[in-house]
Protein backbone atom coordinates (compact mmCIF):
# COMPACT_ATOMS: atom_id res chain seq x y z
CA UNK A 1 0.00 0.00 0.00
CA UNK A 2 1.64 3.07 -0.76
CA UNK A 3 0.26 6.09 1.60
CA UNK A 4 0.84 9.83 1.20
CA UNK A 5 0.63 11.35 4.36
CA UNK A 6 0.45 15.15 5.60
CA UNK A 7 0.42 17.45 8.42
CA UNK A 8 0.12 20.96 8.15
CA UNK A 9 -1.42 21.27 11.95
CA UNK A 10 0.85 22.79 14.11
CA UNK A 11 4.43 23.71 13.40
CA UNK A 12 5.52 22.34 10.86
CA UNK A 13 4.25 21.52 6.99
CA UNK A 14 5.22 18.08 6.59
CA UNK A 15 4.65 15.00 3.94
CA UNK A 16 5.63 11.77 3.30
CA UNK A 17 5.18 8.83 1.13
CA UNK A 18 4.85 5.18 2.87
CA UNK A 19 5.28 1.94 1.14
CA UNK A 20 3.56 -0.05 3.82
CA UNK A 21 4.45 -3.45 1.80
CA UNK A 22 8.50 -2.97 2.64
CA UNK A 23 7.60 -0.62 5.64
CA UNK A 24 9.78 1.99 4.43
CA UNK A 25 9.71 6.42 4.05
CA UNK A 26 10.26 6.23 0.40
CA UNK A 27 10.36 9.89 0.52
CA UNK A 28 9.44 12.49 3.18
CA UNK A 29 10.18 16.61 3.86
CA UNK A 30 9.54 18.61 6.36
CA UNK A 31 9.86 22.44 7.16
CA UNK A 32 9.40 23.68 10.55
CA UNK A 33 6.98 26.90 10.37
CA UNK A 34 4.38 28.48 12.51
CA UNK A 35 2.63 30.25 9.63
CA UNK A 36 2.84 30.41 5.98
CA UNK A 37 2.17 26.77 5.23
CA UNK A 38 -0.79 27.21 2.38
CA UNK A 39 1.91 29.02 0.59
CA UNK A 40 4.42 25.76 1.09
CA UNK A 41 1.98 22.91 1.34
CA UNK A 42 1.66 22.10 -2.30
CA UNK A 43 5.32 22.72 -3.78
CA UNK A 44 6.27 20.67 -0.58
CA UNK A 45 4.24 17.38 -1.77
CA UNK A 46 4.97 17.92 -5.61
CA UNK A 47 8.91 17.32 -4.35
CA UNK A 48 7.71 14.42 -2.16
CA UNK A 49 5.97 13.14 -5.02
CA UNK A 50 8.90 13.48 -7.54
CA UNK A 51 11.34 11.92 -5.16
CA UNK A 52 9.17 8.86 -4.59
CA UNK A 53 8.84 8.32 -8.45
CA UNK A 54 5.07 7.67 -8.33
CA UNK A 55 1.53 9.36 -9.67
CA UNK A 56 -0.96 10.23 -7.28
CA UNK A 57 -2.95 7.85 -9.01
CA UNK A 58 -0.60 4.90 -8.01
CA UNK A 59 -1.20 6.11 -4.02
CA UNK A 60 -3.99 4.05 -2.28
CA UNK A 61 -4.47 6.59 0.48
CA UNK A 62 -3.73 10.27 1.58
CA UNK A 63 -4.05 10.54 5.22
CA UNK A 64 -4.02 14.21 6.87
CA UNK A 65 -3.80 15.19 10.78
CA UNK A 66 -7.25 16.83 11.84
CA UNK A 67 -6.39 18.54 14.81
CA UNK A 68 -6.15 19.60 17.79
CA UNK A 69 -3.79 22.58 16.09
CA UNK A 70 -4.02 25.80 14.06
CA UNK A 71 -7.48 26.66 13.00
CA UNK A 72 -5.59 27.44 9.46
CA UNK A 73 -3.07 24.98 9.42
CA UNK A 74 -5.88 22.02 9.70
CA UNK A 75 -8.13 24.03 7.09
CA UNK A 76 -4.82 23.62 4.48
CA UNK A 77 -4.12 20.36 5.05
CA UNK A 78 -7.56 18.61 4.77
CA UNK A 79 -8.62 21.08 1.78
CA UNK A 80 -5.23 19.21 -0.03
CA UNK A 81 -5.82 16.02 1.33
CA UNK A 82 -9.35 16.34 -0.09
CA UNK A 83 -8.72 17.92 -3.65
CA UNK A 84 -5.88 15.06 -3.76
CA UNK A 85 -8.02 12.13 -2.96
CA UNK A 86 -10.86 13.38 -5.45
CA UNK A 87 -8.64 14.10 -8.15
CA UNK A 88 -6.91 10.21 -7.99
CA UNK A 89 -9.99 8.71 -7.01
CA UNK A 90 -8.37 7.49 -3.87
CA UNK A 91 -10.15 7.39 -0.09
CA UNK A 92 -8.48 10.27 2.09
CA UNK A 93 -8.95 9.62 5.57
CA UNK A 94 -7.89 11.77 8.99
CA UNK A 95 -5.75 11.19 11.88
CA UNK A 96 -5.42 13.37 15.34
CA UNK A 97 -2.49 14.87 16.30
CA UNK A 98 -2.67 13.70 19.65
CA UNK A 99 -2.31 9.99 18.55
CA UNK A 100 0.73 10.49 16.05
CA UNK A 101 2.31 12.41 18.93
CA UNK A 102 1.77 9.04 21.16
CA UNK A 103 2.23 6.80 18.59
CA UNK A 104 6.03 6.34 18.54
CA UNK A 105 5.78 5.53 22.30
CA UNK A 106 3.38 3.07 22.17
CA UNK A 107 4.79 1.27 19.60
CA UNK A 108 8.67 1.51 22.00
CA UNK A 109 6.33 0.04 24.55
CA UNK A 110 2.34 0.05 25.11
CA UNK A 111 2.48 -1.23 28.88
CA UNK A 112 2.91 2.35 30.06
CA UNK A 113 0.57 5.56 29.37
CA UNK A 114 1.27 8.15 27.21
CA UNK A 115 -0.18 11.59 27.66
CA UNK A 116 -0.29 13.42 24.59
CA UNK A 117 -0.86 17.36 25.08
CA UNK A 118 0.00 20.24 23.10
CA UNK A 119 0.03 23.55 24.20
CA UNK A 120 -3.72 25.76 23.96
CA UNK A 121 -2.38 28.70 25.43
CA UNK A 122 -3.64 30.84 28.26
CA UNK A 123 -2.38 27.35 30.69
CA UNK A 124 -4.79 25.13 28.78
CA UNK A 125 -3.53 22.18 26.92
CA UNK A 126 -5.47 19.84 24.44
CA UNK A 127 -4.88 16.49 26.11
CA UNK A 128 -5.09 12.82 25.08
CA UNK A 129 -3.84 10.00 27.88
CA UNK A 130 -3.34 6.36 26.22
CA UNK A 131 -3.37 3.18 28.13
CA UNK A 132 -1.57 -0.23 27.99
CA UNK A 133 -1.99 -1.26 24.20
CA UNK A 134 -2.74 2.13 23.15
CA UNK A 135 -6.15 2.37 24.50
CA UNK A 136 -7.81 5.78 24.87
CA UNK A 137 -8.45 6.42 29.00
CA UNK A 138 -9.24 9.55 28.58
CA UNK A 139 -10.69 11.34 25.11
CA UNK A 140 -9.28 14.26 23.33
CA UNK A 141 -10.28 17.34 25.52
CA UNK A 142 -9.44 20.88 26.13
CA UNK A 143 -8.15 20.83 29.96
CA UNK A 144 -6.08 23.12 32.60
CA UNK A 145 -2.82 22.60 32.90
CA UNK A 146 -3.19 21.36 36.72
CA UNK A 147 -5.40 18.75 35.36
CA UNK A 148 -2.90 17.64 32.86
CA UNK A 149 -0.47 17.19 35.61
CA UNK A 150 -3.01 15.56 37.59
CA UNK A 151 -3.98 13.03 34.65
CA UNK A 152 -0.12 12.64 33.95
CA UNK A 153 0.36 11.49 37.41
CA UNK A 154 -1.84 8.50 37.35
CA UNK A 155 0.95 6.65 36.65
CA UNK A 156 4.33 6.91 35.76
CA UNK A 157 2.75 8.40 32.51
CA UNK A 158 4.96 9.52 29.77
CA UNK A 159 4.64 13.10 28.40
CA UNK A 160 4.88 14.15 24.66
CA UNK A 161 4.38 17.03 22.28
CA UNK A 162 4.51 20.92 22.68
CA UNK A 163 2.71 21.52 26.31
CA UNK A 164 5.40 18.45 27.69
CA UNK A 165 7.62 21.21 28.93
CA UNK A 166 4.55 23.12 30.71
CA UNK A 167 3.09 20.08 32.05
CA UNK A 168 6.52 18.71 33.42
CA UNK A 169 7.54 22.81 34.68
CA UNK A 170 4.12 22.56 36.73
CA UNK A 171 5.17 19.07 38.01
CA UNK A 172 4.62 18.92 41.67
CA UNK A 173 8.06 19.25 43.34
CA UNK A 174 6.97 16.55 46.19
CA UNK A 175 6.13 13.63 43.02
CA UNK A 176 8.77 11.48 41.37
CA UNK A 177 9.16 13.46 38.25
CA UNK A 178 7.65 11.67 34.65
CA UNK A 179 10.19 9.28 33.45
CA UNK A 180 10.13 10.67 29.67
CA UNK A 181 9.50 14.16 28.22
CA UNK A 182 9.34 14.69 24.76
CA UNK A 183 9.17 18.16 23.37
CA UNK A 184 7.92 18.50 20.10
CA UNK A 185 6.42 21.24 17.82
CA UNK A 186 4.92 19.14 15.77
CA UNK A 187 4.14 14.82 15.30
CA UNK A 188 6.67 12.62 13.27
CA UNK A 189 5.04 12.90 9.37
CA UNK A 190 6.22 8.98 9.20
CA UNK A 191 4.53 7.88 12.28
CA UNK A 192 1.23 9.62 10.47
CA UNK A 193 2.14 7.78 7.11
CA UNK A 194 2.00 4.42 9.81
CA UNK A 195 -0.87 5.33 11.61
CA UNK A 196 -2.73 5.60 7.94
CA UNK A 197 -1.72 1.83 6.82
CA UNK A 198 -2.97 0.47 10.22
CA UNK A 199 -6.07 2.67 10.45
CA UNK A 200 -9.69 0.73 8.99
CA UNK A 201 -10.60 1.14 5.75
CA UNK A 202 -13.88 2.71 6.73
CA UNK A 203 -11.97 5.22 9.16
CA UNK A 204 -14.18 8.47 7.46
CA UNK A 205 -13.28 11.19 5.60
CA UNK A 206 -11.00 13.75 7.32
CA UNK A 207 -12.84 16.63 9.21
CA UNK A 208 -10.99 18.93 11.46
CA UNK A 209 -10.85 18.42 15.01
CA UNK A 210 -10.80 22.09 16.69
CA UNK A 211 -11.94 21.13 20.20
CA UNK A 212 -13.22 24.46 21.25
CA UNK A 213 -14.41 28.03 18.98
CA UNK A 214 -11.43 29.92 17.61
CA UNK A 215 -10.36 33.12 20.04
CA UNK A 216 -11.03 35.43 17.19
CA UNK A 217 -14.72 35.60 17.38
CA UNK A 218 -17.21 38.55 14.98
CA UNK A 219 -18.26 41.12 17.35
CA UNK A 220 -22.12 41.29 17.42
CA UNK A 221 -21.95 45.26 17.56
CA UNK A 222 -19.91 45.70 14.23
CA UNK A 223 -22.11 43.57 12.08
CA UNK A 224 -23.98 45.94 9.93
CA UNK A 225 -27.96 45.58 9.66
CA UNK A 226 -29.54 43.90 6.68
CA UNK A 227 -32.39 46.16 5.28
């Protein structure tokens, strides 16, 4: 099965092509970027695509990270992953960013949780927390950063993506500290590409994941009356 994969949701703009038959990256970029990724996204995949040597009609599936993450970022990414999949005639599907954080340290070893946060802002974090085998105790949510610690310290849970360093600085100086902390801006694009090969066929088509109403809201007072 060969599997183009994307991520545009936080920071980075990222894609790779998995051959899922040989398990190997036949070809994968990424550019670390907080903004500007619509302008990046599809340049970015055309030299994916060119150094994998394939059509997008040869790939079987696109799969695309649906949030938590930028409001913007997720729009970009599932608008390509869409247009792609309709133009080959291929199923596009989505994956969280929350699992492809986790999902390296599951697979390194799935007796121990993983909590999965990323950072929310104003000491909020999105949070995931994955039990032995992988299983979901507790669902994607928007929580405080004291309840993150509080769900990290369950057990000797290990933290990963961009709130680990805020959960881990509000660590409770009295507890043994988390026995991994991985910092990262953004998920590994491969681990999405594996996610994608493993996910079920009917896993839906990819629709973001926001979690909670963007900060920028319309102010009621400015709208202009409709005659």
């Amino acid at each position: 099965m060969l599997i183009l994969a994307i991520d545009t949701a936080l920071d980075a703009c990222s894609a790779a092509v998995l051959d899922s038959d040989r398990r190997v990256i036949v070809a994968s970029e990424t550019q670390a970027m907080q903004r500007g990724h619509a302008e990046a996204l599809m340049p970015l995949i055309a030299r994916v695509m060119d150094g994998a040597a394939i059509e997008f009609r040869q790939l079987d599936r696109i799969a695309v990270t649906t949030g938590p993450g930028s409001f913007t970022g997720l729009r970009v990414g599932i608008s390509a992953a869409r247009g792609i999949a309709l133009a080959a005639g291929k199923p596009a599907i989505g994956l969280t960013t929350l699992a492809a954080f986790a999902a390296p340290h599951i697979a390194e070893d799935d007796t121990l949780p993983v909590v999965a946060a990323i950072d929310a802002r104003h000491n909020h974090v999105y949070l995931q927390v994955f039990g032995p085998r992988g299983r979901t105790l507790v669902a994607p949510k928007v929580a405080s950063l004291r309840e993150a610690v509080r769900a990290a310290q369950t057990d000797p849970a290990r933290i990963v993506g961009s709130a680990a360093e805020l959960i881990a600085a509000a660590w409770p100086k009295t507890e043994p500290p988390p026995p991994t902390i991985d910092q990262r801006g953004a998920p590994d694009i491969s681990w999405i590409a594996r996610l994608a090969a493993a996910a079920d066929e009917g896993h839906g088509s990819p629709k973001p994941l926001y979690l909670r109403a963007p900060d920028a809201q319309p102010q009621d007072a400015s709208r202009l009356l409709r005659r």
